[in-house]
N, C-alpha and C. Protein backbone atom coordinates (compact mmCIF):
# COMPACT_ATOMS: atom_id res chain seq x y z
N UNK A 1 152.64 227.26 270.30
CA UNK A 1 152.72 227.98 269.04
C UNK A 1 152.33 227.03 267.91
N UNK A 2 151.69 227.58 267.15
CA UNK A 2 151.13 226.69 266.02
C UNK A 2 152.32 226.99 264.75
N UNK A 3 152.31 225.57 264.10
CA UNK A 3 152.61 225.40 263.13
C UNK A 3 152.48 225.71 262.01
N UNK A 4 152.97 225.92 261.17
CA UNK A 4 152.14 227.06 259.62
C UNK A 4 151.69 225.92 258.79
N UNK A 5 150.98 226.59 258.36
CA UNK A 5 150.46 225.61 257.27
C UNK A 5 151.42 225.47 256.20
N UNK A 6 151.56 224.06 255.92
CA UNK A 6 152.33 224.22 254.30
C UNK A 6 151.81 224.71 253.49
N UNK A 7 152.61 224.89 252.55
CA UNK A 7 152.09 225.56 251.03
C UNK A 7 152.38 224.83 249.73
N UNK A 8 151.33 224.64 249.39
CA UNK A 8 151.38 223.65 248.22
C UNK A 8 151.99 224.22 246.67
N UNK A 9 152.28 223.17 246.10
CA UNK A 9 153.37 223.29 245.43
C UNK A 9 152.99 224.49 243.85
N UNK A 10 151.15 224.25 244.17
CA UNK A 10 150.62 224.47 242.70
C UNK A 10 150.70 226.62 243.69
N UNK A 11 150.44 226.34 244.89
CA UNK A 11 150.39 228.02 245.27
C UNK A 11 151.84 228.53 245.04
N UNK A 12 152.79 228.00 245.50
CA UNK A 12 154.12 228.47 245.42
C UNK A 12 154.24 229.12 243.58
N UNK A 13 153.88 227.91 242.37
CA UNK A 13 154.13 228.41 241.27
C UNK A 13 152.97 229.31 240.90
N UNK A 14 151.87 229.75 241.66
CA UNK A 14 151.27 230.89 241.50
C UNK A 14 151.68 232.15 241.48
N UNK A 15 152.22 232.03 243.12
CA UNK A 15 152.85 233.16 243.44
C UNK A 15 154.06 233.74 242.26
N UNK A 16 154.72 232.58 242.13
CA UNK A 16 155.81 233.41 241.42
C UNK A 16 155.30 233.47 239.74
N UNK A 17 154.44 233.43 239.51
CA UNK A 17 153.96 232.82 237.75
C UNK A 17 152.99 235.07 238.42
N UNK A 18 152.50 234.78 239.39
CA UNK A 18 152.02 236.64 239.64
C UNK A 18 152.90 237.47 239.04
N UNK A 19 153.90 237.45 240.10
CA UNK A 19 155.07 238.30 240.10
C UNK A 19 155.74 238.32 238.88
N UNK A 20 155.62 237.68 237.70
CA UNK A 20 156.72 237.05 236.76
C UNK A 20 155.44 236.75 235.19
N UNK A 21 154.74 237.48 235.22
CA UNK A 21 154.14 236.94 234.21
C UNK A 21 154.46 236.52 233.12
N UNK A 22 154.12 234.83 232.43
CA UNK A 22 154.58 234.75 230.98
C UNK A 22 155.96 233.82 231.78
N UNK A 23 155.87 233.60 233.00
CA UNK A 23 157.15 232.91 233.36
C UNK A 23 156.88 231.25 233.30
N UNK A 24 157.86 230.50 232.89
CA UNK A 24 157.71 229.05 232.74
C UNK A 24 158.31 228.98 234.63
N UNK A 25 157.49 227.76 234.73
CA UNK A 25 157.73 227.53 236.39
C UNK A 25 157.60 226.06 236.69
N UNK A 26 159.02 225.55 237.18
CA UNK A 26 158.48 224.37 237.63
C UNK A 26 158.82 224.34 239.05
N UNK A 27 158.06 223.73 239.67
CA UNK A 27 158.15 223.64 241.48
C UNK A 27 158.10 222.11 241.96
N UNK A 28 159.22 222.07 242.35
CA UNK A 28 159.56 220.04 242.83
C UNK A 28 159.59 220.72 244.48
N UNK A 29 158.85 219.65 245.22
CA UNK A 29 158.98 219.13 246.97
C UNK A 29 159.79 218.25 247.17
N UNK A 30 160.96 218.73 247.28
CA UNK A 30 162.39 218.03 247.43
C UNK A 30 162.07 217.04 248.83
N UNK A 31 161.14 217.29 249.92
CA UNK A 31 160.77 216.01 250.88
C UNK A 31 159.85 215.58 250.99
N UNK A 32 158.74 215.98 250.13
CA UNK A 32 157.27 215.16 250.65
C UNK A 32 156.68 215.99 251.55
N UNK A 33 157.11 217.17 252.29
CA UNK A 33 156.68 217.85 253.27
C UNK A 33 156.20 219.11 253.02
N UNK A 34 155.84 219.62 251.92
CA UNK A 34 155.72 220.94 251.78
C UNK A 34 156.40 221.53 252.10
N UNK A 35 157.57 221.79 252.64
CA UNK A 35 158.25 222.98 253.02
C UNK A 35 159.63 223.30 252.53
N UNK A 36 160.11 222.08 251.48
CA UNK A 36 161.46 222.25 250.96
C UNK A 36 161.11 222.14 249.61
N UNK A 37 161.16 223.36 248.97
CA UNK A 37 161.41 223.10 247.61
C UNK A 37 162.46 223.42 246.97
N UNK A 38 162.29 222.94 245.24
CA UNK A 38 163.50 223.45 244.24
C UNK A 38 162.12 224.25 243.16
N UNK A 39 162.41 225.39 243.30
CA UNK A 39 161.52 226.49 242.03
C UNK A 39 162.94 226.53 240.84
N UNK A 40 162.45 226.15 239.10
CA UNK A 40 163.16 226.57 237.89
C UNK A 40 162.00 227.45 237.69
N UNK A 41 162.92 228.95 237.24
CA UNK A 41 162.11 229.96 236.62
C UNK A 41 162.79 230.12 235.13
N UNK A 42 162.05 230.21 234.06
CA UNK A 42 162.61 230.93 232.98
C UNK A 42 161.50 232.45 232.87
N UNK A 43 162.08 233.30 233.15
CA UNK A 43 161.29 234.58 231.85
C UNK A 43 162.64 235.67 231.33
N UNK A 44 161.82 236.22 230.91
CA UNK A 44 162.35 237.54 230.04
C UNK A 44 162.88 238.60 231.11
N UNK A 45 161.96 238.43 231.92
CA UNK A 45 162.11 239.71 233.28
C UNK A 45 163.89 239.58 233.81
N UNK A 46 164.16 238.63 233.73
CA UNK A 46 165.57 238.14 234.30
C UNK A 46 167.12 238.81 233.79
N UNK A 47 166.36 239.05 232.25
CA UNK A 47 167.07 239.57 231.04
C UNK A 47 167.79 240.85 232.02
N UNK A 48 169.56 241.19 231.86
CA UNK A 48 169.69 241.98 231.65
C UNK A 48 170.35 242.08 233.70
N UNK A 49 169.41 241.21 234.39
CA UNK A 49 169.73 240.98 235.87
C UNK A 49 170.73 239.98 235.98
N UNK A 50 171.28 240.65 237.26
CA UNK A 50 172.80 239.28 237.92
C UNK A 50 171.53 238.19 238.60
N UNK A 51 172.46 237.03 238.68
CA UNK A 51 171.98 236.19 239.10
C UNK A 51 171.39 236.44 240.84
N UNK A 52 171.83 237.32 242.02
CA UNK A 52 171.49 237.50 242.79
C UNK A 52 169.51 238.31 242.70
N UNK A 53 170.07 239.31 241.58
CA UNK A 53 169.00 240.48 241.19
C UNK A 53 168.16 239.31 240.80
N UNK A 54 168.00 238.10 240.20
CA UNK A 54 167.00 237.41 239.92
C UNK A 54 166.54 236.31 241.03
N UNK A 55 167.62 236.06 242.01
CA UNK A 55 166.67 235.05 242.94
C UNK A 55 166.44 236.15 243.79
N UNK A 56 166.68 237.55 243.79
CA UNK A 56 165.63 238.54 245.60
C UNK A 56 164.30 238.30 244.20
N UNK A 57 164.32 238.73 243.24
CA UNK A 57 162.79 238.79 242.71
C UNK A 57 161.60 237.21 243.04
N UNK A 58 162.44 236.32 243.02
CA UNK A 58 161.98 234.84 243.40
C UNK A 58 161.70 235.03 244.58
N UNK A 59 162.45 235.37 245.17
CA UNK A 59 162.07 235.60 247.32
C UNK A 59 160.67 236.69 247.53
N UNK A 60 161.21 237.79 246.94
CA UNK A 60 159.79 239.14 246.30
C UNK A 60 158.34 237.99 246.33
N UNK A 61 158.58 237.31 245.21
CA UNK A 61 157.29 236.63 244.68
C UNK A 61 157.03 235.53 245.93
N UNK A 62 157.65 235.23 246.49
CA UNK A 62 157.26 233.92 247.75
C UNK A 62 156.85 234.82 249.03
N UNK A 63 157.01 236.03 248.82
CA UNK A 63 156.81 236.96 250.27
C UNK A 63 157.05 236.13 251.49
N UNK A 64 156.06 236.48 252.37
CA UNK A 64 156.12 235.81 253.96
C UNK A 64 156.18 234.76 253.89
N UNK A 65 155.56 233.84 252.53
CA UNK A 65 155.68 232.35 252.83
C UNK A 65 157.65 231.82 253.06
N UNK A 66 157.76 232.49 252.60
CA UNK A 66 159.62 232.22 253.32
C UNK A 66 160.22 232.23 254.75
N UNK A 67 159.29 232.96 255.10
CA UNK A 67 159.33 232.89 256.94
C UNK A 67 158.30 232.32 257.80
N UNK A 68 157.67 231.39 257.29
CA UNK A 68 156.33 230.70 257.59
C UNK A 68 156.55 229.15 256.79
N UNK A 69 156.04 228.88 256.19
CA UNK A 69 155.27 228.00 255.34
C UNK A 69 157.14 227.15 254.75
N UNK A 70 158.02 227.65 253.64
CA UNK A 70 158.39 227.39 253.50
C UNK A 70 160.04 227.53 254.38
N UNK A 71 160.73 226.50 254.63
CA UNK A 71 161.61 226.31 255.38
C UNK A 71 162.93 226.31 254.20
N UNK A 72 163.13 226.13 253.53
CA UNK A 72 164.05 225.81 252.08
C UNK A 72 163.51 225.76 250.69
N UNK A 73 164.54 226.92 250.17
CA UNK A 73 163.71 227.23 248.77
C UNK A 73 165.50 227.29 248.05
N UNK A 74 165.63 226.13 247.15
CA UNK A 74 166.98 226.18 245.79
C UNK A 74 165.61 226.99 244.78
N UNK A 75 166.93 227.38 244.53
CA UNK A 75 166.29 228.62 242.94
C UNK A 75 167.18 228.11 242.05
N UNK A 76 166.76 228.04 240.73
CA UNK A 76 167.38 228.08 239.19
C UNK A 76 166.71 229.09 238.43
N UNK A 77 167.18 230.04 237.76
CA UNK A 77 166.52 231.05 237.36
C UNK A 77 167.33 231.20 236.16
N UNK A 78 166.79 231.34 234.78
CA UNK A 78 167.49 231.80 233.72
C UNK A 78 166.36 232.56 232.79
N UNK A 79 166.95 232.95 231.50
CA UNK A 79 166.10 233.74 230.49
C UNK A 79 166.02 232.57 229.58
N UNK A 80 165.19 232.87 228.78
CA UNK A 80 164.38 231.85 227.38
C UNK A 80 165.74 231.89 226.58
């Protein structure tokens, strides 16, 4: 069975900068390996959501790469 490709750090804050437009995004590789990160989101979209309701939208925006590519994803998610 093959191995997934990692996913680089600038695609990960794509994905979620899609899903989240107007969103500030920073994405750290907590090992050097591509596959563990820490995503900080700020937007507006968050406004008004529990903290759960804002990291499924973070998971939403990473789709399959959560069951592939990335192995560990910490979320920080707040509004402006």
């Amino acid at each position: 069975m093959n191995e997934p490709t990692p996913i680089e750090p600038t695609e990960l804050e794509e994905l979620i900068r899609g899903a989240l437009p107007g969103a500030q995004v920073e994405v750290t590789d907590l090992t050097g390996t591509r596959d563990h990160y820490r995503v900080e989101v700020v937007s507006d979209a968050f406004d008004g959501k529990t903290l759960v309701q804002q990291h499924q939208m973070i998971y939403r925006a990473v789709g399959g790469h959560m069951t592939q590519a990335v192995h560990a994803l910490q979320i920080r998610t707040r509004t402006p």
